[in-house]
Protein backbone atom coordinates (compact mmCIF):
# COMPACT_ATOMS: atom_id res chain seq x y z
CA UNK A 1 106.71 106.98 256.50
CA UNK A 2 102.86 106.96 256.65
CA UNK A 3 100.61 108.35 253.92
CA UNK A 4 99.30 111.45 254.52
CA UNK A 5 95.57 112.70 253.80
CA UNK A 6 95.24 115.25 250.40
CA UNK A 7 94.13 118.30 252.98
CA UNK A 8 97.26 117.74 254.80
CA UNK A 9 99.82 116.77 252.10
CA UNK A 10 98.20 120.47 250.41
CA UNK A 11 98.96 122.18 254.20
CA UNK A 12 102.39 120.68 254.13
CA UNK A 13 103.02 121.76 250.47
CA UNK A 14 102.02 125.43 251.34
CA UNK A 15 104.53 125.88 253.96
CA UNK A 16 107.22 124.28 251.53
CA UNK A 17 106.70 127.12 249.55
CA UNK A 18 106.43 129.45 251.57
CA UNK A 19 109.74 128.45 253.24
CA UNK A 20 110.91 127.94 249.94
CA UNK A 21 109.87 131.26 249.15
CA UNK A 22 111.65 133.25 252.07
CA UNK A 23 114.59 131.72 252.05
CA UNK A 24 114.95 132.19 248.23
CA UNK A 25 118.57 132.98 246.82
CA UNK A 26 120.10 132.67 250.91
CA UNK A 27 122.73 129.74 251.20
CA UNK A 28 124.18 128.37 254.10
CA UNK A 29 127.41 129.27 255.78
CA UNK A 30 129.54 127.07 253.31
CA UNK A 31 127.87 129.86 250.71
CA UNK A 32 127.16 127.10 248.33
CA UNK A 33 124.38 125.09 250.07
CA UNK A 34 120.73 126.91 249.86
CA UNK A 35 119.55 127.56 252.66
CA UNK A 36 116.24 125.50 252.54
CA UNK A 37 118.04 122.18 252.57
CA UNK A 38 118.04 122.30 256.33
CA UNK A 39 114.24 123.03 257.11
CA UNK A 40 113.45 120.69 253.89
CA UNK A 41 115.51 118.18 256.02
CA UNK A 42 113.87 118.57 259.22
CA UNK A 43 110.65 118.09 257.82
CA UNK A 44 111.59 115.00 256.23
CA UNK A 45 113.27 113.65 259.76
CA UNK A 46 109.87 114.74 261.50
CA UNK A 47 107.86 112.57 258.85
CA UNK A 48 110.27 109.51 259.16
CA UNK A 49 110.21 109.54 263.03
CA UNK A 50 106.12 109.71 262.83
CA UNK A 51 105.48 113.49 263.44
CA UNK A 52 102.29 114.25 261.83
CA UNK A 53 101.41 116.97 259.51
CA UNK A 54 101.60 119.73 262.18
CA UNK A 55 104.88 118.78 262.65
CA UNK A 56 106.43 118.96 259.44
CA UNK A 57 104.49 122.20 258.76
CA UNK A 58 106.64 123.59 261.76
CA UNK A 59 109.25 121.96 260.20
CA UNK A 60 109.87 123.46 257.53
CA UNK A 61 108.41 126.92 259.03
CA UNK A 62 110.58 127.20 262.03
CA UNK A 63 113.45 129.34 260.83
CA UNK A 64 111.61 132.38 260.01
CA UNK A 65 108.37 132.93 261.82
CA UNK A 66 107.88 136.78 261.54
CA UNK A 67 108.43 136.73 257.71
CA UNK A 68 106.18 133.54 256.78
CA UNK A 69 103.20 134.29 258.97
CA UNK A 70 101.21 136.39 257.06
CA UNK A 71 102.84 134.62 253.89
CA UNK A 72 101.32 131.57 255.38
CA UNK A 73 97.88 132.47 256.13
CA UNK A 74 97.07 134.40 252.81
CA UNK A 75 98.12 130.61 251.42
CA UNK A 76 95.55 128.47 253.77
């Protein structure tokens, strides 16, 4: 994986949280698994196949757009 810029990495780590954040306490349908091992996975397959920081912002955003969009932006 290539080294990400500070600015970036920071953008990146903002939308972990915030994903983090709203998906706190749900699990997956095995109701042991959280939930945010999936996008936390995706956004680590999106960094080893090259994606850049956009990507894994989406990433780890893409399961819950209406609830992390104004999460996001107060963050950034």
């Amino acid at each position: 994986m290539k080294e990400i810029p500070a600015m970036k990495a920071h953008a990146i780590a903002i939308a972990a949280r915030a994903a983090t954040e709203a998906h706190w306490g749900q699990t997956r349908k095995d109701k042991t698994t959280p939930y945010i091992v999936h996008p936390e996975r995706v956004a680590a397959c999106v960094g080893r196949c090259g994606g850049d920081h956009v990507g894994m912002i989406a990433a780890w955003l893409h399961d819950n757009r209406s609830r992390l969009r104004s999460s996001f932006r107060k963050s950034v």
